[in-house]
Structure formats: structure tokens, C-alpha cells
C-alpha atoms as a PDB file:
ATOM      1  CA  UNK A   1     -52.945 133.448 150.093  1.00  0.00           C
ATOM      2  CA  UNK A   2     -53.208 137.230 149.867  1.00  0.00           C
ATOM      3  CA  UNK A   3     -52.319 139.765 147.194  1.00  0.00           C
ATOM      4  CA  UNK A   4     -48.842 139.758 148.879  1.00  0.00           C
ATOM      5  CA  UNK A   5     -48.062 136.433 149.465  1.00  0.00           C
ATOM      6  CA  UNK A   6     -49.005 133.899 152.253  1.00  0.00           C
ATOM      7  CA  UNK A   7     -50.181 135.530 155.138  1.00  0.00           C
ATOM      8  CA  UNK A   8     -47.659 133.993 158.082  1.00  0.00           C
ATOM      9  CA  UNK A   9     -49.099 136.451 160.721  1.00  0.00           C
ATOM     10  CA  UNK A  10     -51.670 138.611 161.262  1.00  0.00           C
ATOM     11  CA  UNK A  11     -53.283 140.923 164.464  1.00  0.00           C
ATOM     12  CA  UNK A  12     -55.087 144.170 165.149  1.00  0.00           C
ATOM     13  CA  UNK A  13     -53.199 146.770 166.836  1.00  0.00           C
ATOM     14  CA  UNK A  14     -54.142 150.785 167.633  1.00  0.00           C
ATOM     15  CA  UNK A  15     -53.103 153.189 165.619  1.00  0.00           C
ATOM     16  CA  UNK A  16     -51.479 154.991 168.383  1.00  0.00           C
ATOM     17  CA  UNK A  17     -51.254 154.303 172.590  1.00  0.00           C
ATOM     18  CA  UNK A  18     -53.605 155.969 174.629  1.00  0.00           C
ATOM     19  CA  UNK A  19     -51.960 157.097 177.677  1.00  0.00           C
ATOM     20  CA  UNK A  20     -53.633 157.770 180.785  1.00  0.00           C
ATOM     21  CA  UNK A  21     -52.974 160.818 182.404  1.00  0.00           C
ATOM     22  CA  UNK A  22     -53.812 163.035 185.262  1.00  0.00           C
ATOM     23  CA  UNK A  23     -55.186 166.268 185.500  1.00  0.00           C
ATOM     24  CA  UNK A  24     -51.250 166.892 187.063  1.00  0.00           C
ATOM     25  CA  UNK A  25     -50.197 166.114 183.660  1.00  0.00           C
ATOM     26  CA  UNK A  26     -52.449 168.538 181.325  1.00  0.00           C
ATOM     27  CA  UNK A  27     -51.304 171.737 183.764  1.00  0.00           C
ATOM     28  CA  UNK A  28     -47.523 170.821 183.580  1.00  0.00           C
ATOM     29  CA  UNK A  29     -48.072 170.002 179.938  1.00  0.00           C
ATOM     30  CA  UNK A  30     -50.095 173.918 179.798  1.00  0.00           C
ATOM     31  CA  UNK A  31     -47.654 175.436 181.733  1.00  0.00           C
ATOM     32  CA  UNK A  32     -44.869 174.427 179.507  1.00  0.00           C
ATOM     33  CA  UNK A  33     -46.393 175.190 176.364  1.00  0.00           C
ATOM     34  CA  UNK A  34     -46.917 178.342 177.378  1.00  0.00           C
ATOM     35  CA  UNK A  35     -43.901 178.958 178.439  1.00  0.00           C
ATOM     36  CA  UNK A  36     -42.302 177.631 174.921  1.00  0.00           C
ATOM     37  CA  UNK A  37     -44.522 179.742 173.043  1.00  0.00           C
ATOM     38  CA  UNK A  38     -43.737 183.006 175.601  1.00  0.00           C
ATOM     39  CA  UNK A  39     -40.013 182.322 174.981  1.00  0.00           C
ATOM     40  CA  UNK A  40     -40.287 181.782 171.089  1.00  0.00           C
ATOM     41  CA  UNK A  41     -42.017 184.816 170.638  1.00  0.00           C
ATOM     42  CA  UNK A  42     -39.203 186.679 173.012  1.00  0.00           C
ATOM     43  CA  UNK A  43     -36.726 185.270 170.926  1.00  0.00           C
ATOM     44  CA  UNK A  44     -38.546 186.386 167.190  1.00  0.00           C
ATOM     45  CA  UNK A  45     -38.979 182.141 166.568  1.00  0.00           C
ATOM     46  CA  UNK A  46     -42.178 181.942 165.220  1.00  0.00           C
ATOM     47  CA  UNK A  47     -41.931 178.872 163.583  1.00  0.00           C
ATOM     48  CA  UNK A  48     -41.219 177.537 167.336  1.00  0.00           C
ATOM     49  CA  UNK A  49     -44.373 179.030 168.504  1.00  0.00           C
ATOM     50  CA  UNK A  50     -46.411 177.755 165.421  1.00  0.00           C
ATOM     51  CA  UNK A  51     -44.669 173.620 165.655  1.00  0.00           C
ATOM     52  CA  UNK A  52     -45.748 173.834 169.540  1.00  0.00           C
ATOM     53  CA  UNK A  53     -49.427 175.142 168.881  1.00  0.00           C
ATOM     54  CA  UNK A  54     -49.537 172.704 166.118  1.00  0.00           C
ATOM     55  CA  UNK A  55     -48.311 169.793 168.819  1.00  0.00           C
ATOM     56  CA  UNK A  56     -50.704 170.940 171.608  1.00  0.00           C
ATOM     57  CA  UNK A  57     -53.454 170.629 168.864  1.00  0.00           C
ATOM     58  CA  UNK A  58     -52.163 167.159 168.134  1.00  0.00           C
ATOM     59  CA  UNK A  59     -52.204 166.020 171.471  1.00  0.00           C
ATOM     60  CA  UNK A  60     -55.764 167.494 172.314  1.00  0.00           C
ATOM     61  CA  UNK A  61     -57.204 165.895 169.360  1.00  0.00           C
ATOM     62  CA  UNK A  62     -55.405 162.320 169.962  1.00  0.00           C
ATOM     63  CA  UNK A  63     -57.365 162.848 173.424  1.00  0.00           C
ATOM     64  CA  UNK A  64     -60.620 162.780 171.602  1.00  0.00           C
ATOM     65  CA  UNK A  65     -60.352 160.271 169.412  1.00  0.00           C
ATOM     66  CA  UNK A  66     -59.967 156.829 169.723  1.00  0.00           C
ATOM     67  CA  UNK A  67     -57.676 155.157 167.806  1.00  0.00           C
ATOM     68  CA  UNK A  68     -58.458 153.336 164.682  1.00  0.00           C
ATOM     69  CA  UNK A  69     -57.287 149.476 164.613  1.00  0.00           C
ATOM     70  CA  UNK A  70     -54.895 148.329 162.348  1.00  0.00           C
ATOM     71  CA  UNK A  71     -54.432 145.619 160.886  1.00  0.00           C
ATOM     72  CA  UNK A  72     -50.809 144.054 160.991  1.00  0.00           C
ATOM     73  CA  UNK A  73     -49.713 141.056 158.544  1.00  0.00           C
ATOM     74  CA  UNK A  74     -46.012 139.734 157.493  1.00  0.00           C
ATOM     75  CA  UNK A  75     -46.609 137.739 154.278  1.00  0.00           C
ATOM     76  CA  UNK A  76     -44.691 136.358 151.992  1.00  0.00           C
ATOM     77  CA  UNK A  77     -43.732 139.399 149.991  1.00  0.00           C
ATOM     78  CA  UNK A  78     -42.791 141.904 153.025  1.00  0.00           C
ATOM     79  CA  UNK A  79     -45.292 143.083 156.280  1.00  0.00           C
ATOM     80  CA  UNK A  80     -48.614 145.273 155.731  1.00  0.00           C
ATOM     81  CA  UNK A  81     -49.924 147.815 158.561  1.00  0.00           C
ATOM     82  CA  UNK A  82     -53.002 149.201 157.759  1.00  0.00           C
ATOM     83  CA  UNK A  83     -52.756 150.102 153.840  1.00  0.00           C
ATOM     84  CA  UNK A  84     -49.179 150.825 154.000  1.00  0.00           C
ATOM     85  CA  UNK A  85     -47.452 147.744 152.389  1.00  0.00           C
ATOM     86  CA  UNK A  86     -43.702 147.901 153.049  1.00  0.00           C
ATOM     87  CA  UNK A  87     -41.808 144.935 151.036  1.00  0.00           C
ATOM     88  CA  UNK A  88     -38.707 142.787 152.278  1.00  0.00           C
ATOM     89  CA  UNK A  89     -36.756 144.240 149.366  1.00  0.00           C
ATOM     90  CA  UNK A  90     -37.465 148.555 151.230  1.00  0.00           C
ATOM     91  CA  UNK A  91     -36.016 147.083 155.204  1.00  0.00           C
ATOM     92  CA  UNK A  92     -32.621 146.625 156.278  1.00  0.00           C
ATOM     93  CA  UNK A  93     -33.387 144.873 159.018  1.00  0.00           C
ATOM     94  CA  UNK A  94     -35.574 144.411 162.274  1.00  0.00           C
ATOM     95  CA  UNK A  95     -35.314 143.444 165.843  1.00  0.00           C
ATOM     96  CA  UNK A  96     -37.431 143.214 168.626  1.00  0.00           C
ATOM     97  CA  UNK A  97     -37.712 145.092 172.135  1.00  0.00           C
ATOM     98  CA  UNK A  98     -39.594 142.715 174.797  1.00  0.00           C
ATOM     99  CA  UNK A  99     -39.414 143.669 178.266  1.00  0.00           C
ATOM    100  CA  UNK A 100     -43.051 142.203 178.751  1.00  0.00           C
ATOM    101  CA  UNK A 101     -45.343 143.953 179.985  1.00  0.00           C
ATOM    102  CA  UNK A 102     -43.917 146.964 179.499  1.00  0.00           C
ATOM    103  CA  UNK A 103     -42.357 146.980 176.199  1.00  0.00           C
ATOM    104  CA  UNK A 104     -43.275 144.914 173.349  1.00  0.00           C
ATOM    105  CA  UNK A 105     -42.729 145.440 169.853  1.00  0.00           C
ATOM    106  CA  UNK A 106     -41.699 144.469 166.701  1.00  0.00           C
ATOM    107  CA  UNK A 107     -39.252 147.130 164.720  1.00  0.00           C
ATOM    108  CA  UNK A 108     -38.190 147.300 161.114  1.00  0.00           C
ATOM    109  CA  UNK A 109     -35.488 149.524 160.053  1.00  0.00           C
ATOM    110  CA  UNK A 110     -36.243 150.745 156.274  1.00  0.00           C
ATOM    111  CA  UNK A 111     -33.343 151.485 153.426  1.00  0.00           C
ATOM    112  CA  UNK A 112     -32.325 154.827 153.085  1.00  0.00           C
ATOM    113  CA  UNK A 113     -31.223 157.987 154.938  1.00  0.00           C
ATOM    114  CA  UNK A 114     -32.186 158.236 158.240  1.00  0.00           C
ATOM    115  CA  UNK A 115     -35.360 157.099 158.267  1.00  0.00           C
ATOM    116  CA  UNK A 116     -37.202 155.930 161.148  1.00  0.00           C
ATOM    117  CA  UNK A 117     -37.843 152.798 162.487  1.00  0.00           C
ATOM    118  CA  UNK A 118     -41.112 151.111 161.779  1.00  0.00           C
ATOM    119  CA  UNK A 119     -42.675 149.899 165.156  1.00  0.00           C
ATOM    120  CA  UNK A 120     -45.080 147.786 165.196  1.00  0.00           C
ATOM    121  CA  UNK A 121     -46.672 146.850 168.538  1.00  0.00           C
ATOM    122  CA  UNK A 122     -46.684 142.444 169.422  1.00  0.00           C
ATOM    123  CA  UNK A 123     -49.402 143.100 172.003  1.00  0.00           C
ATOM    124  CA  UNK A 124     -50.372 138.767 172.695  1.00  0.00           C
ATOM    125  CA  UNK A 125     -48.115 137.610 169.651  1.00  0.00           C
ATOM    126  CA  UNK A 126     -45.366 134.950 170.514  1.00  0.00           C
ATOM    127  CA  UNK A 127     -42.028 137.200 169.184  1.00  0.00           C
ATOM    128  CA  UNK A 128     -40.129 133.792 168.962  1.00  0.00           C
ATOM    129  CA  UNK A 129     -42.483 132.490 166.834  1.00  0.00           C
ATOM    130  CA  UNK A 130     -42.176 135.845 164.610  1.00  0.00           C
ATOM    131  CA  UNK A 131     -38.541 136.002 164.389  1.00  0.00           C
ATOM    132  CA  UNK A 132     -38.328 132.696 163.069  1.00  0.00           C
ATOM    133  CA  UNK A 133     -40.359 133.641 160.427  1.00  0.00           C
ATOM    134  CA  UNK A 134     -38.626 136.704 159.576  1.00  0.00           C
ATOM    135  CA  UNK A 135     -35.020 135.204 159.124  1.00  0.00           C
ATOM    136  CA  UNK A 136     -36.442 133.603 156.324  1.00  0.00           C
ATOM    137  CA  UNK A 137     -36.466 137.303 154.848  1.00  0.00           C
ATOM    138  CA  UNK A 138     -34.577 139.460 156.501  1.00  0.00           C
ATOM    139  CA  UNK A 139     -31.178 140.102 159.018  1.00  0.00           C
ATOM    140  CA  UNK A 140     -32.376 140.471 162.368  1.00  0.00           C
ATOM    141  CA  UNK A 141     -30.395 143.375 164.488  1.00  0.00           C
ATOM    142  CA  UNK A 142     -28.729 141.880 167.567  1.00  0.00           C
ATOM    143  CA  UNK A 143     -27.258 144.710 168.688  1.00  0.00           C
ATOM    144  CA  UNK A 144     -30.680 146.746 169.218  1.00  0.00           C
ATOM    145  CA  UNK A 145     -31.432 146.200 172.998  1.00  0.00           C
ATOM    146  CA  UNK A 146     -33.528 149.258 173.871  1.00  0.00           C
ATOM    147  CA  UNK A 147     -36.699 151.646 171.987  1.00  0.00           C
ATOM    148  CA  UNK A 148     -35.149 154.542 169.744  1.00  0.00           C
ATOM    149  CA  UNK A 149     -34.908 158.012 171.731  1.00  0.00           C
ATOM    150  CA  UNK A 150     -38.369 158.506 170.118  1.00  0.00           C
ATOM    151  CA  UNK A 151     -40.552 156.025 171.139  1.00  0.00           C
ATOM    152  CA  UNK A 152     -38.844 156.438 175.457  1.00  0.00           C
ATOM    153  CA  UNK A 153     -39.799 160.654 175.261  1.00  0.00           C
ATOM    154  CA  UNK A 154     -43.641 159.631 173.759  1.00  0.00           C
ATOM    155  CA  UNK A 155     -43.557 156.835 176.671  1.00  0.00           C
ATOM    156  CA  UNK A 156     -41.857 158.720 179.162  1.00  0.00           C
ATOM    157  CA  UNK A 157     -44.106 162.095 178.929  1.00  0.00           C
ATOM    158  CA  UNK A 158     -47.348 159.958 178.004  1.00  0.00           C
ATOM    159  CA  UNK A 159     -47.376 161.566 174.489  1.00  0.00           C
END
């Protein structure tokens, strides 16, 4: 028994993915970025030119550094990821996206205006298992059959 409760679950997962990706990729990636930046300076946007130097530096330093592990519990008292602590009584909901091997993950949608969705990666965890376990706690979101917009452009264009 934890600070939060009974520990049901618990496994490690990255803090981000680490994509593979080509030479190809970087140039088009370059090449674009440029190109943004060219245009928002055409247009007098230099906010636009300042958030895509700022991503370009985000994406070049992901590149560099592995990822820390994290790791993931549901407990009693709500889920933990990392040292973030997110209790039953701050989510809506959750569902789950498995479309093994490509897609598996565990999502939590929080209370509140528009916030994201929490996404939590199941990497070799049994999601049956886990949703049992959750409906003990929380509604589970039947309707949710695909990844938010978000997490298809970051897996689409390896970001």
C-alpha cells in the first residue's frame, strides 16, 4: 500500500517516443521550417517565426536526449505518472485505443475546459485486465475509437 492507495498496476514507460527517421525526413522537416519562418516574416508574424524556431529547437533537442522512464501506477486513490498524481475525483473518464502493435494506450480525459487527454502508453500491459480495474472508479468512454488529432500528426510526421 502506497501513499495513494493500493497499487493495482504499475510499469515503466518513456517519457516521450523516439521516432526513427531518415535523413529524407530532417531536409523536408528543414525545408519547411524555413519556409514557415520565410513566410512569417513576409507576412510581419513574428510570433509565427519565434513558436517554429522554438519547435525546431524542441525537436533537435528530443533527438539528443533519451527519454527519461516513467513510472506509471493506478492505485486506489486515482493513477500516478512520474510525480504527477492525477486523482479519480480530477478525470471524466478514460478509454483505450489498441490496434496492437501499432497503437496502444491508455487515455484519461480530465474535468474542465478543454483540456487534453492524458495518454498513457500500455506497452506489454493486458488492457482487459486494466479496464476492469478502472470501472471500479471511473466511466469508461465507448464511443472513443481512434487517437485525438494530436497524438495521429506527432505519429504521422514522427514528431
Amino acid at each position: 500500500k502506497g501513499e495513494f492507495g493500493r497499487i493495482f498496476f504499475e510499469w515503466q514507460v518513456p517519457e516521450y517516443t523516439m521516432h526513427e527517421r531518415s535523413n529524407a525526413w530532417y531536409i523536408v522537416m528543414a525545408i519547411i521550417g524555413i519556409a514557415l519562418v520565410i513566410y512569417s516574416i513576409f507576412t510581419a508574424n513574428f510570433l509565427f517565426a519565434l513558436i517554429i524556431i522554438l519547435a525546431t529547437f524542441i525537436v533537435y533537442l528530443r533527438v539528443y536526449y533519451t527519454p527519461k522512464d516513467l513510472i506509471c501506477q493506478i492505485t486506489e486513490d486515482g493513477i500516478i505518472i512520474g510525480n504527477q498524481f492525477f486523482g479519480y475525483e480530477m478525470l471524466q473518464n478514460f478509454y483505450i485505443i489498441y490496434y496492437p502493435p501499432a497503437i496502444k494506450k491508455l487515455f484519461f480525459r480530465r474535468k474542465g475546459l478543454n483540456l487534453t487527454d492524458i495518454s498513457v502508453p500500455l506497452d506489454k500491459m493486458n488492457p482487459v485486465i486494466i479496464r476492469k480495474q478502472l470501472l471500479d472508479y471511473l466511466n469508461e468512454d465507448l464511443e472513443k475509437e481512434h487517437q485525438s488529432m494530436a497524438d495521429l500528426i506527432e505519429m504521422l510526421f514522427k514528431l
